[in-house]
Protein backbone atom coordinates (compact mmCIF):
# COMPACT_ATOMS: atom_id res chain seq x y z
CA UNK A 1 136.66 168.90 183.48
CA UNK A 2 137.97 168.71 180.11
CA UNK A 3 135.86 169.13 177.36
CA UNK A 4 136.54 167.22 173.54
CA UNK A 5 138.64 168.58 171.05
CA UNK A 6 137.55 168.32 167.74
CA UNK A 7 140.81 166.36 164.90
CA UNK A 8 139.47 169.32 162.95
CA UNK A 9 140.44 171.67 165.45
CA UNK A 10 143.47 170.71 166.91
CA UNK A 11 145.52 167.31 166.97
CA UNK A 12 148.20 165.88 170.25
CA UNK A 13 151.57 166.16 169.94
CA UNK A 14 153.04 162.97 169.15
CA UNK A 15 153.32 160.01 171.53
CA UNK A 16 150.29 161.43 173.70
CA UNK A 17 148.41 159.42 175.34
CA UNK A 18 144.20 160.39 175.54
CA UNK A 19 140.91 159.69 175.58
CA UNK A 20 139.64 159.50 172.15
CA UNK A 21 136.03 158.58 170.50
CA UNK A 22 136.40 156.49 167.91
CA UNK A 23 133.54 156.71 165.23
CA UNK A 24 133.34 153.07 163.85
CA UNK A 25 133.45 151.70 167.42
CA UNK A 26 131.29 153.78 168.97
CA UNK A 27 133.07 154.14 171.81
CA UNK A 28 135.29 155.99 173.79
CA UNK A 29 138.86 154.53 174.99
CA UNK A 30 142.66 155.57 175.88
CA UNK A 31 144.48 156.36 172.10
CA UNK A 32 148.13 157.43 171.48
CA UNK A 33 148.58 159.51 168.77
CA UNK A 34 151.52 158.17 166.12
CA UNK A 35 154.05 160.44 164.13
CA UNK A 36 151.59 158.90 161.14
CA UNK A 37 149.39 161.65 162.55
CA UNK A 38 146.66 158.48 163.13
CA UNK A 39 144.92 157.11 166.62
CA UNK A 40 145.76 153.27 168.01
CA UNK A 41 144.21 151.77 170.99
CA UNK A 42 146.60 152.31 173.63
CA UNK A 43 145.98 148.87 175.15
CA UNK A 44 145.74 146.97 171.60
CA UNK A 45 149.67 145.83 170.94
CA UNK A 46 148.92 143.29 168.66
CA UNK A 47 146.82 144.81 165.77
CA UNK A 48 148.38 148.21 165.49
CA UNK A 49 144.82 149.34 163.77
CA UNK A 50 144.10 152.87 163.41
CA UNK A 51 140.90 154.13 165.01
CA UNK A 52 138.69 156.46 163.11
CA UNK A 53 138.91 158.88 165.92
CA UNK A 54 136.45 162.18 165.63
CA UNK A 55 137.41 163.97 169.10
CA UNK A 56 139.94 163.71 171.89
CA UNK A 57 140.75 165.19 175.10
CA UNK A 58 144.23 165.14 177.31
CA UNK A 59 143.69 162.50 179.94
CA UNK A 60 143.43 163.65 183.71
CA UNK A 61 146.29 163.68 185.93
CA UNK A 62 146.40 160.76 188.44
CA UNK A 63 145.27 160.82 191.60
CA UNK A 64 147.68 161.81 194.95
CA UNK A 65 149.86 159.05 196.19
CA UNK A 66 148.65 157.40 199.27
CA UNK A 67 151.37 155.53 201.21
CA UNK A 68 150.09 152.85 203.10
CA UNK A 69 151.88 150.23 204.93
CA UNK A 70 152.32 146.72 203.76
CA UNK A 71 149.01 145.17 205.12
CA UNK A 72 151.15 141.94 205.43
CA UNK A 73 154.21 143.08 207.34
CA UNK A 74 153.66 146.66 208.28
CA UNK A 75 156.80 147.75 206.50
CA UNK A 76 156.85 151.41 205.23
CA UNK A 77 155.78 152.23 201.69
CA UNK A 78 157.83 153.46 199.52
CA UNK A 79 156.69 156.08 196.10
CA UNK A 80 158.18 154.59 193.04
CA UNK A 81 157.98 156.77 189.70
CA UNK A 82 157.17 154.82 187.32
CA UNK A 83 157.41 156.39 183.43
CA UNK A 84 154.82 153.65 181.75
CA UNK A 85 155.51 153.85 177.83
């Protein structure tokens, strides 16, 4: 497991996605980490606000595909990559 990285410490390259605490909130969510070397909610689009962020940590790979068939018509699965920006 991960442990938090202090923004005193160390900061993620640009563009990374995370899991940051954010002080004002008091709470911990997904943050990407600007060129403006500030935090946004990942899943806020519309206010762009910056998070007062005190610690972070990289977020965990994904779980292992599991192909399944279609439970509607039994066809074969297919593994899409999918780059989500």
């Amino acid at each position: 497991m991960n442990q938090w990285i202090s923004v005193d410490d160390k900061l993620p390259e640009h563009g990374t996605k995370c899991i940051a605490h954010d002080e004002n909130a008091n709470a911990v969510l997904i943050a990407r980490f600007s060129l403006h070397k500030a935090f946004y909610n990942f899943q806020d689009t519309v206010s762009e606000r910056c998070l007062s962020v005190t610690h972070w940590m990289p977020l965990p790979d994904p779980p292992a595909p599991t192909l399944k068939p279609c439970p509607f018509c039994g066809a074969e699965a297919e593994l899409v990559d999918l780059e989500i920006e």
